[in-house]
Protein backbone atom coordinates (compact mmCIF):
# COMPACT_ATOMS: atom_id res chain seq x y z
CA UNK A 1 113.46 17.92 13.90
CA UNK A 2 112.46 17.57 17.30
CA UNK A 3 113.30 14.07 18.20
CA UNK A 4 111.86 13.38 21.74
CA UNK A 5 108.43 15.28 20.46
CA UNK A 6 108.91 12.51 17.63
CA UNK A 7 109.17 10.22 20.10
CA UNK A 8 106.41 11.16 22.08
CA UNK A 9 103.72 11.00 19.42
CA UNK A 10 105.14 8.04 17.88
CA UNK A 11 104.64 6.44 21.82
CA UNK A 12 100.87 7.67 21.71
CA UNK A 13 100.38 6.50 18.10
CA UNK A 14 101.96 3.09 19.75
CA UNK A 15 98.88 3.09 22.27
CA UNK A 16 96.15 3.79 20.25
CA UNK A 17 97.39 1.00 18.13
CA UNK A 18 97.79 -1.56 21.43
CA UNK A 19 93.91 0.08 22.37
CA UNK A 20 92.18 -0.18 18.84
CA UNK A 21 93.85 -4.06 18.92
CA UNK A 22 92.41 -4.69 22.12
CA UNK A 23 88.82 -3.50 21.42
CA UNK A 24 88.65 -5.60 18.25
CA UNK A 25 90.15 -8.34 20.15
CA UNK A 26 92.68 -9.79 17.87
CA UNK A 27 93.91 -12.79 18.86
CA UNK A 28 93.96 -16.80 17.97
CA UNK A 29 91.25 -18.37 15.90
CA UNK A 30 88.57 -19.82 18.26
CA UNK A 31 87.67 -23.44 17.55
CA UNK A 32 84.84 -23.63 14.93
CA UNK A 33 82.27 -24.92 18.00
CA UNK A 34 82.65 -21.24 19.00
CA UNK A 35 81.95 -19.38 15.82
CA UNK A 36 78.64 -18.34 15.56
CA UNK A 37 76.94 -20.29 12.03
CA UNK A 38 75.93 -17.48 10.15
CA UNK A 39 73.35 -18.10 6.71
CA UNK A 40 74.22 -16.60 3.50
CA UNK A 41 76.30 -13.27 3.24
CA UNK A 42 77.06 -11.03 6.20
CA UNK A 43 78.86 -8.62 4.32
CA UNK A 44 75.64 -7.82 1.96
CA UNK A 45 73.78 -7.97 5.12
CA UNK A 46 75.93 -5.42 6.73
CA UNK A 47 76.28 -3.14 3.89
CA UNK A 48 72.62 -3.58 3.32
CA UNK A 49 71.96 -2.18 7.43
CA UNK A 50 74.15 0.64 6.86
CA UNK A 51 72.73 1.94 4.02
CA UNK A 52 68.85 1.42 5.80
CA UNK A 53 70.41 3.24 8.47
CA UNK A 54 72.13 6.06 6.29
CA UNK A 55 68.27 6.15 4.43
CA UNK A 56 66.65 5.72 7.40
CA UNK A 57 68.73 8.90 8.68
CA UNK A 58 68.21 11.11 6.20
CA UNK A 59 64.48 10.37 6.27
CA UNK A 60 64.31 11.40 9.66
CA UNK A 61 66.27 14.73 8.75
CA UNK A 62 63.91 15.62 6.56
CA UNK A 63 60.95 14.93 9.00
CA UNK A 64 62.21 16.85 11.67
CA UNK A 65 62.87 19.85 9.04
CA UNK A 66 59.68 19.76 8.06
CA UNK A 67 57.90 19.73 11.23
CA UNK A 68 59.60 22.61 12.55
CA UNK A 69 59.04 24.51 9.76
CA UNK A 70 55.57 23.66 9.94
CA UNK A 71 55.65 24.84 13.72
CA UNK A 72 57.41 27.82 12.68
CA UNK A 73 54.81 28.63 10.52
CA UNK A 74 52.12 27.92 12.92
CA UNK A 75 53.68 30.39 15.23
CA UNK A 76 55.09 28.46 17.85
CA UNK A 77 57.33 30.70 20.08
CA UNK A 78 59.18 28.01 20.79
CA UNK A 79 60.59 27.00 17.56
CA UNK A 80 63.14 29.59 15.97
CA UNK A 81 63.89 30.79 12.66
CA UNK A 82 67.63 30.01 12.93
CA UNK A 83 67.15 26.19 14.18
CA UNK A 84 64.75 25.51 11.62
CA UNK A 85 67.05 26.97 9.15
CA UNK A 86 69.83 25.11 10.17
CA UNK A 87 67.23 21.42 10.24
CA UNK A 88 66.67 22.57 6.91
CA UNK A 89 70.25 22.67 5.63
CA UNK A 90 71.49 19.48 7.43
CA UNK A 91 68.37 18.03 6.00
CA UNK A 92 69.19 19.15 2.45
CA UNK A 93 73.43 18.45 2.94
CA UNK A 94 72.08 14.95 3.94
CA UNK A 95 70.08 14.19 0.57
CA UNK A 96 72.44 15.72 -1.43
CA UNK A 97 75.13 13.14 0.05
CA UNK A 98 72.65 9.85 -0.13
CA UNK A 99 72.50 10.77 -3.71
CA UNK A 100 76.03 11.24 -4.75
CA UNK A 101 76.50 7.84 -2.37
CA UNK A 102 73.63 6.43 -4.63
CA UNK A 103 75.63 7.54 -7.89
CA UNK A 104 78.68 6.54 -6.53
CA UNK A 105 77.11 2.68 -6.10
CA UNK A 106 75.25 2.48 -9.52
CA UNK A 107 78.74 3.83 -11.37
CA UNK A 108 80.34 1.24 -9.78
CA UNK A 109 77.61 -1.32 -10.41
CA UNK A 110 77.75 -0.70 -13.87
CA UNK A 111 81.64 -0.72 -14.19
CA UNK A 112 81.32 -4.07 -13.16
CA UNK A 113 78.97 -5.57 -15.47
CA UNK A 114 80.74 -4.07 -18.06
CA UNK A 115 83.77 -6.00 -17.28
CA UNK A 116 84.57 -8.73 -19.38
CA UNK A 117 84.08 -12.16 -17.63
């Protein structure tokens, strides 16, 4: 084993640690006149943006599949068969994934209300 490359990655593991720390900003508690009041839940509400967001992507995805293919069709010279292809598959790799996501949530859902309480 080669000790000082050891040493080496365990120093640049070391600073990406020290930088990921700093850009979260870790640190003391500010005084509760400082924290923001927030209403209800902000981790429903975040959850609840990403998945608009990962909908909201996949919608656009699809959109921008279909309108090249339609300008492919249309003969537009400059659309070609290979990017609208590829639109196509990124489009179809993204719905496939916001549906296992969606399967994945409503499993889980009902493993939960299953649960005795």
């Amino acid at each position: 084993m080669n000790i000082q490359g050891s040493s080496s990655l365990y120093a640049e593991m070391q600073s990406m640690l020290a930088e990921l720390r700093s850009t979260q900003q870790v640190g003391p508690t500010p005084p509760s006149s400082e924290i923001p009041k927030v209403e209800g839940n902000t981790a429903r509400a975040d959850f609840g943006g990403m998945l608009k967001g990962a909908i909201d992507n996949i919608n656009n995805l699809q959109m921008d599949a279909r309108n090249l293919q339609t300008r492919l069709e249309m003969g537009d010279q400059s659309v070609s068969l290979a990017e609208t292809m590829i639109a196509a598959s990124k489009s179809s790799i993204a719905f496939e994934a916001g549906v296992q996501v969606r399967n994945k949530v409503v499993d889980a859902y009902e493993k939960i209300m299953n649960m005795p309480v």
